[in-house]
N, C-alpha and C. Protein backbone atom coordinates (compact mmCIF):
# COMPACT_ATOMS: atom_id res chain seq x y z
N UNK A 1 -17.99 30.33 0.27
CA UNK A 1 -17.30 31.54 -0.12
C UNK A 1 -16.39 31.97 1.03
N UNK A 2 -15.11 32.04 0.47
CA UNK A 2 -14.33 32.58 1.77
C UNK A 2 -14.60 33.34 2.43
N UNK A 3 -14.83 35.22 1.54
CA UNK A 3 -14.89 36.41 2.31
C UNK A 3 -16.11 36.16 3.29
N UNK A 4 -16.96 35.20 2.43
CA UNK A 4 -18.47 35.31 3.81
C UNK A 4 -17.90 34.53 4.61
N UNK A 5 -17.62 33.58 4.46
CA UNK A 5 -16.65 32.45 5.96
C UNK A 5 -16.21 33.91 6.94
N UNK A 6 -15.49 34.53 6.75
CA UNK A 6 -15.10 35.54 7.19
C UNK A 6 -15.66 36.41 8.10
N UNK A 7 -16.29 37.30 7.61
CA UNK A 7 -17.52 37.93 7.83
C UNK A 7 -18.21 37.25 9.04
N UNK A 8 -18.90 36.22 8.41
CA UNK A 8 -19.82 35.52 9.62
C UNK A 8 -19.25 34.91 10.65
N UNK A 9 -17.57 34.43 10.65
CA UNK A 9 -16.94 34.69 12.02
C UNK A 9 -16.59 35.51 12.94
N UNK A 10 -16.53 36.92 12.41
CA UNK A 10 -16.29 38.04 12.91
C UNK A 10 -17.78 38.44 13.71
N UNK A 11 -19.18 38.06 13.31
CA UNK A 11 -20.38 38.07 14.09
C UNK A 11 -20.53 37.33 14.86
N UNK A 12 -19.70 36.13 15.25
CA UNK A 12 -19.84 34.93 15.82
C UNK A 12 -20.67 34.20 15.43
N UNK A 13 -20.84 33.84 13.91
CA UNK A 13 -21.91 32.73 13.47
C UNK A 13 -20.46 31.85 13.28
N UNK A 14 -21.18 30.59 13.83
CA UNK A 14 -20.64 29.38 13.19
C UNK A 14 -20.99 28.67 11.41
N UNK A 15 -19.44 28.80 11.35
CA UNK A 15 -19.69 28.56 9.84
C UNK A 15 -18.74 26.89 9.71
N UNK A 16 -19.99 26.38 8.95
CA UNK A 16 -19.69 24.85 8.32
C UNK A 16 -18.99 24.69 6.85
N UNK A 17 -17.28 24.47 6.49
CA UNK A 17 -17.34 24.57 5.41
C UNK A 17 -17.36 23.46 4.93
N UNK A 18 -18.04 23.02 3.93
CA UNK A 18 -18.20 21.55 3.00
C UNK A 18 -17.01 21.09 2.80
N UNK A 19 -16.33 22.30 1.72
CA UNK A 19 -14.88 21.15 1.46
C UNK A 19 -14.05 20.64 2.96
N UNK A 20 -14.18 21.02 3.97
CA UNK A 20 -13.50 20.55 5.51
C UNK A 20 -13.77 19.44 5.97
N UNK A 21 -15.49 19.75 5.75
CA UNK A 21 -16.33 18.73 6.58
C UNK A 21 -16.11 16.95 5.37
N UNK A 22 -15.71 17.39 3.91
CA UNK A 22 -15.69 16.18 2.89
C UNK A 22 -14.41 15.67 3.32
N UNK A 23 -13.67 16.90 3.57
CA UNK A 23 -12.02 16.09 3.77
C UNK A 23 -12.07 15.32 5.13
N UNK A 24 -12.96 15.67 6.25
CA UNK A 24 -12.69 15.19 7.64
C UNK A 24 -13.29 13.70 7.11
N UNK A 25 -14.35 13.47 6.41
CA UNK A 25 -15.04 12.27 6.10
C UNK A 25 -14.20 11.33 5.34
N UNK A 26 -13.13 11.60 4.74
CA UNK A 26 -12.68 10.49 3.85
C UNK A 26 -11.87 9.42 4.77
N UNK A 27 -11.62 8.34 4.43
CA UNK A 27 -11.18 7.54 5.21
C UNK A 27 -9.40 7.98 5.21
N UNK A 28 -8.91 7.59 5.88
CA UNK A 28 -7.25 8.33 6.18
C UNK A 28 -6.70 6.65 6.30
N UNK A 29 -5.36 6.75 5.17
CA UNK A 29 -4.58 5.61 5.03
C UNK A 29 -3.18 5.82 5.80
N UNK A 30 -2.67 4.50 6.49
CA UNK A 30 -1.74 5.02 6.49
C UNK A 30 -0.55 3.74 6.29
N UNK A 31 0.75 4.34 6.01
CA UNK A 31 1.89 3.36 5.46
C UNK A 31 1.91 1.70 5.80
N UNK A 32 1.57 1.25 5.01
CA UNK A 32 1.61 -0.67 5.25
C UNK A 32 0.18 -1.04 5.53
N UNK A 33 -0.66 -0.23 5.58
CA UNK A 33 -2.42 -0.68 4.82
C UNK A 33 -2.46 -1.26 3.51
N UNK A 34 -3.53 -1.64 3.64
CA UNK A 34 -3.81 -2.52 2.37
C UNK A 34 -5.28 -2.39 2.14
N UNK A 35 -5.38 -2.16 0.56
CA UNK A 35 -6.20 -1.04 0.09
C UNK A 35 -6.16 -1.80 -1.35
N UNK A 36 -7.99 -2.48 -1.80
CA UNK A 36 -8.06 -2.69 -2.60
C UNK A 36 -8.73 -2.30 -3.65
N UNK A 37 -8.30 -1.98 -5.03
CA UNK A 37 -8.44 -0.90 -6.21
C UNK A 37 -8.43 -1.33 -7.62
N UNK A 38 -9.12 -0.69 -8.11
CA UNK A 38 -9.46 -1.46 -9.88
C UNK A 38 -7.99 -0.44 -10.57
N UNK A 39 -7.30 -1.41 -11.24
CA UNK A 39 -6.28 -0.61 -11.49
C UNK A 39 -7.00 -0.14 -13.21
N UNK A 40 -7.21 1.27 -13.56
CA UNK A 40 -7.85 1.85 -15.00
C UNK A 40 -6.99 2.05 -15.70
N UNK A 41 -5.32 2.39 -15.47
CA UNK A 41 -4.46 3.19 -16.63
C UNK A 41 -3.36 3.21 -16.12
N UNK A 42 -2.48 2.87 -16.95
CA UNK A 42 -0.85 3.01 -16.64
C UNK A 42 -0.69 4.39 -16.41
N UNK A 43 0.42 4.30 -15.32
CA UNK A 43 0.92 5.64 -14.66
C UNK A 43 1.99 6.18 -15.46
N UNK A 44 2.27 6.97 -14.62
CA UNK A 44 3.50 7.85 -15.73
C UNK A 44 4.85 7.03 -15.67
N UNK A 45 5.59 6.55 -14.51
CA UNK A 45 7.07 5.44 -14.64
C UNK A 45 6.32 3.88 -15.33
N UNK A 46 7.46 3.38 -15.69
CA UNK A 46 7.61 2.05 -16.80
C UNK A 46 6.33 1.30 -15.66
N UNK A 47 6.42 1.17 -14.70
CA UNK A 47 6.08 -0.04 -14.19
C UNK A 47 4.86 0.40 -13.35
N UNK A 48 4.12 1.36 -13.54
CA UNK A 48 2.72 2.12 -12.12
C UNK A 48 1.44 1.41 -13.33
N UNK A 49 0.41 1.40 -12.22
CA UNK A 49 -0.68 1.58 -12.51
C UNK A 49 -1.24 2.61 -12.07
N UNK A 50 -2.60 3.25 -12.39
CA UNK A 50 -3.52 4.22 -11.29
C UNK A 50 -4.77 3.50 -11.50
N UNK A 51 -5.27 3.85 -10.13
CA UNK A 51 -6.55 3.52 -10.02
C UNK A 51 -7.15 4.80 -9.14
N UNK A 52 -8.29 4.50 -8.94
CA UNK A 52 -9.27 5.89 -7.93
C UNK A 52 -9.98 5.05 -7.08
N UNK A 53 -10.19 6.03 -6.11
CA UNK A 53 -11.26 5.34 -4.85
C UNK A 53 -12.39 6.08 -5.25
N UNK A 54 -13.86 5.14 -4.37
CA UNK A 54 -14.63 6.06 -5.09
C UNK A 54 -15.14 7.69 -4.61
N UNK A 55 -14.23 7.99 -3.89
CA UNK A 55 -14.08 9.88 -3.72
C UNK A 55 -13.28 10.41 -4.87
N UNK A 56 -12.75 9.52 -5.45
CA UNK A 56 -12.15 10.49 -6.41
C UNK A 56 -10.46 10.15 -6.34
N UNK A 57 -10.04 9.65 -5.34
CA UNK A 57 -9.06 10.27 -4.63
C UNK A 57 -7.75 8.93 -6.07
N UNK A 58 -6.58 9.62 -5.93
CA UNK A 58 -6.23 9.00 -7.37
C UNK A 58 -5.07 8.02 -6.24
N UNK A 59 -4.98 6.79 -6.72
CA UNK A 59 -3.59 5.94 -6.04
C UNK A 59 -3.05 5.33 -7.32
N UNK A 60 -1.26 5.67 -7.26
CA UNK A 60 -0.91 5.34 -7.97
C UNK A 60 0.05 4.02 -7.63
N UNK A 61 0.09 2.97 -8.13
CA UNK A 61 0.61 1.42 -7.53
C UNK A 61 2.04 1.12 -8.20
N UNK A 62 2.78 0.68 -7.80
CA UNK A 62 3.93 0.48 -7.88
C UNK A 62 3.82 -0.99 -8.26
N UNK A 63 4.22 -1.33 -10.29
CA UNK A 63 4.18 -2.97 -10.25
C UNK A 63 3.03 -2.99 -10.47
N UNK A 64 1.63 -2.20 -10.79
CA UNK A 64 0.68 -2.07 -11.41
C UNK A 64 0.05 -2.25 -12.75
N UNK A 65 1.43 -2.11 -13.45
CA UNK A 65 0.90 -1.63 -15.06
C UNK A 65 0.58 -3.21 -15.76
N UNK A 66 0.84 -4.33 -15.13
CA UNK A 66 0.60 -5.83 -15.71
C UNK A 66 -0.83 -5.88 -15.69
N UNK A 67 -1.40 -5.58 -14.45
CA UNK A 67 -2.80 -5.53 -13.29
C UNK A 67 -3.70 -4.40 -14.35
N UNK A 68 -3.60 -3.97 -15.17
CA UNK A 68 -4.76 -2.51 -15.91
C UNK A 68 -6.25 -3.88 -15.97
N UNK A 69 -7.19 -3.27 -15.73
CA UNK A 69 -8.76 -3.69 -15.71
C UNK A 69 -8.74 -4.99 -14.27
N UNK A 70 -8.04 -5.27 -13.42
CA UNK A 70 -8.01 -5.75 -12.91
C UNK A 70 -7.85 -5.18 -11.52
N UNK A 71 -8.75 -6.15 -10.56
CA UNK A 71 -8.60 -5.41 -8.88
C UNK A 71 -7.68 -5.85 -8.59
N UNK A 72 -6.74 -5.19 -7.37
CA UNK A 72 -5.87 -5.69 -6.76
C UNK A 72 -5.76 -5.41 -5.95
N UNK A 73 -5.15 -5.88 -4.49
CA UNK A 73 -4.68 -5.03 -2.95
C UNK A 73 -3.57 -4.92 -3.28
N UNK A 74 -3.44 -3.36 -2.60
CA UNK A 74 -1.95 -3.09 -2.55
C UNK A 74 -1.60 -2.32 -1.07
N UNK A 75 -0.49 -2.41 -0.98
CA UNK A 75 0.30 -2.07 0.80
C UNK A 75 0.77 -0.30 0.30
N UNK A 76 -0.06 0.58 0.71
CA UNK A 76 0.06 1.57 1.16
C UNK A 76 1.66 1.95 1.30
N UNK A 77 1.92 2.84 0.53
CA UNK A 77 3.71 3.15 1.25
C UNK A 77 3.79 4.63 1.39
N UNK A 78 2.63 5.69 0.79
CA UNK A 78 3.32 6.93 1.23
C UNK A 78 1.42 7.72 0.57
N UNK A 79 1.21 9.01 1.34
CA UNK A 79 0.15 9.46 1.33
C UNK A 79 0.29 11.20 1.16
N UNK A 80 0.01 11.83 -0.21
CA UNK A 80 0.38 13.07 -0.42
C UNK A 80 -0.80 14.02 -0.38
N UNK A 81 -1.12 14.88 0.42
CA UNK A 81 -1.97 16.02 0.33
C UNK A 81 -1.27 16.91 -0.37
N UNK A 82 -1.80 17.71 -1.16
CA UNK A 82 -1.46 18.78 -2.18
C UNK A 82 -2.97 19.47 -1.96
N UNK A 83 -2.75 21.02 -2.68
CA UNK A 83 -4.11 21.88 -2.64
C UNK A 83 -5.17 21.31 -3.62
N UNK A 84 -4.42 20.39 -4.65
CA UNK A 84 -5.63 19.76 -5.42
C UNK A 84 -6.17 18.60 -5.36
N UNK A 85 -5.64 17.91 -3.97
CA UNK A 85 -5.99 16.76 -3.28
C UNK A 85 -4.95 15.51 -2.99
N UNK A 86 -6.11 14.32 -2.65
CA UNK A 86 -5.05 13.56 -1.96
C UNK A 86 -4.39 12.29 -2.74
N UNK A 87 -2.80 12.52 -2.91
CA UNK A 87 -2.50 10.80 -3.80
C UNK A 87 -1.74 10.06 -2.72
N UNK A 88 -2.43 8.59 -3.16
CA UNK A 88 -1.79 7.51 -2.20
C UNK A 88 -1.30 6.71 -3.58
N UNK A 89 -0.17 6.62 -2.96
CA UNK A 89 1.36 5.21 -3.28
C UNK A 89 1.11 4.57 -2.89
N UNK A 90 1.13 3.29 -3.70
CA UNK A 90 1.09 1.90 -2.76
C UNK A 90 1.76 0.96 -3.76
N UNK A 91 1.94 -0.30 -3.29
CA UNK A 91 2.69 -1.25 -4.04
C UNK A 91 2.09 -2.52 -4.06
N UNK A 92 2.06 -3.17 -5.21
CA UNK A 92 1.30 -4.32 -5.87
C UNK A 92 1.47 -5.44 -4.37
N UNK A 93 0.73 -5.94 -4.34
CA UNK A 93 0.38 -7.27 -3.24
C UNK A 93 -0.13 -8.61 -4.53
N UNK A 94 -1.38 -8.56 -4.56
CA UNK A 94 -1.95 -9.39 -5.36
C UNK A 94 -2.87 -8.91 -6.48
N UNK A 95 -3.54 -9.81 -7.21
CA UNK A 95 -4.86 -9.46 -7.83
C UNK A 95 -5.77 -10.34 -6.90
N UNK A 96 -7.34 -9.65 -7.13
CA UNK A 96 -8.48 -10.07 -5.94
C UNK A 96 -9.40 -10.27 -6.92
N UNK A 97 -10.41 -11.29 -6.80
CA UNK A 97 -11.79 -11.13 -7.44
C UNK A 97 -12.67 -9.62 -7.16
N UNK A 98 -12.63 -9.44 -8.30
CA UNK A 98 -13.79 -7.72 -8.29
C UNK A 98 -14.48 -8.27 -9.66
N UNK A 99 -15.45 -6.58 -9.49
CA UNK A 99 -16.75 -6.49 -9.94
C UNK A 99 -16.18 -6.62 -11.47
């Protein structure tokens, strides 16, 4: 709760917030990584796939939409935080043996 976050800094309690401590934990990508993902559903342009990591976190692939039910690595090209979380871009490399 924010206002108590608040509050209990103003007493000098140390306050732990979850959603901070989940975001410090996720792994952090960055441009020309390679990052492999079950592609589930065509994206919104002619040619994306999306897939999810398993936080949730949504990547949408460039050159994807052939790849749907299939894993693939793809090269990282751009990484967006927004207030409703984090999307990673990336662009088709290969397909990989997955589960």
């Amino acid at each position: 709760d924010y206002n108590l976050n608040k509050v209990a800094r103003l007493h000098n309690v140390e306050v732990l917030n979850l959603n901070d401590l989940a975001n410090a934990l996720k792994p952090a990508f960055l441009p020309g990584e390679q990052v492999t993902v079950k592609i589930v559903k065509p994206g919104e342009e002619e040619n994306q796939g999306v897939g999810y990591l398993d936080d949730g976190t949504m990547i949408v692939i460039e050159g994807g939409r052939a790849h749907i039910n299939q894993s693939v690595r793809i090269a990282v090209t751009s990484v967006l935080q927004t207030s409703a979380g984090r999307m990673i871009f990336g662009r088709f490399e290969e397909t990989v043996a997955g589960p």
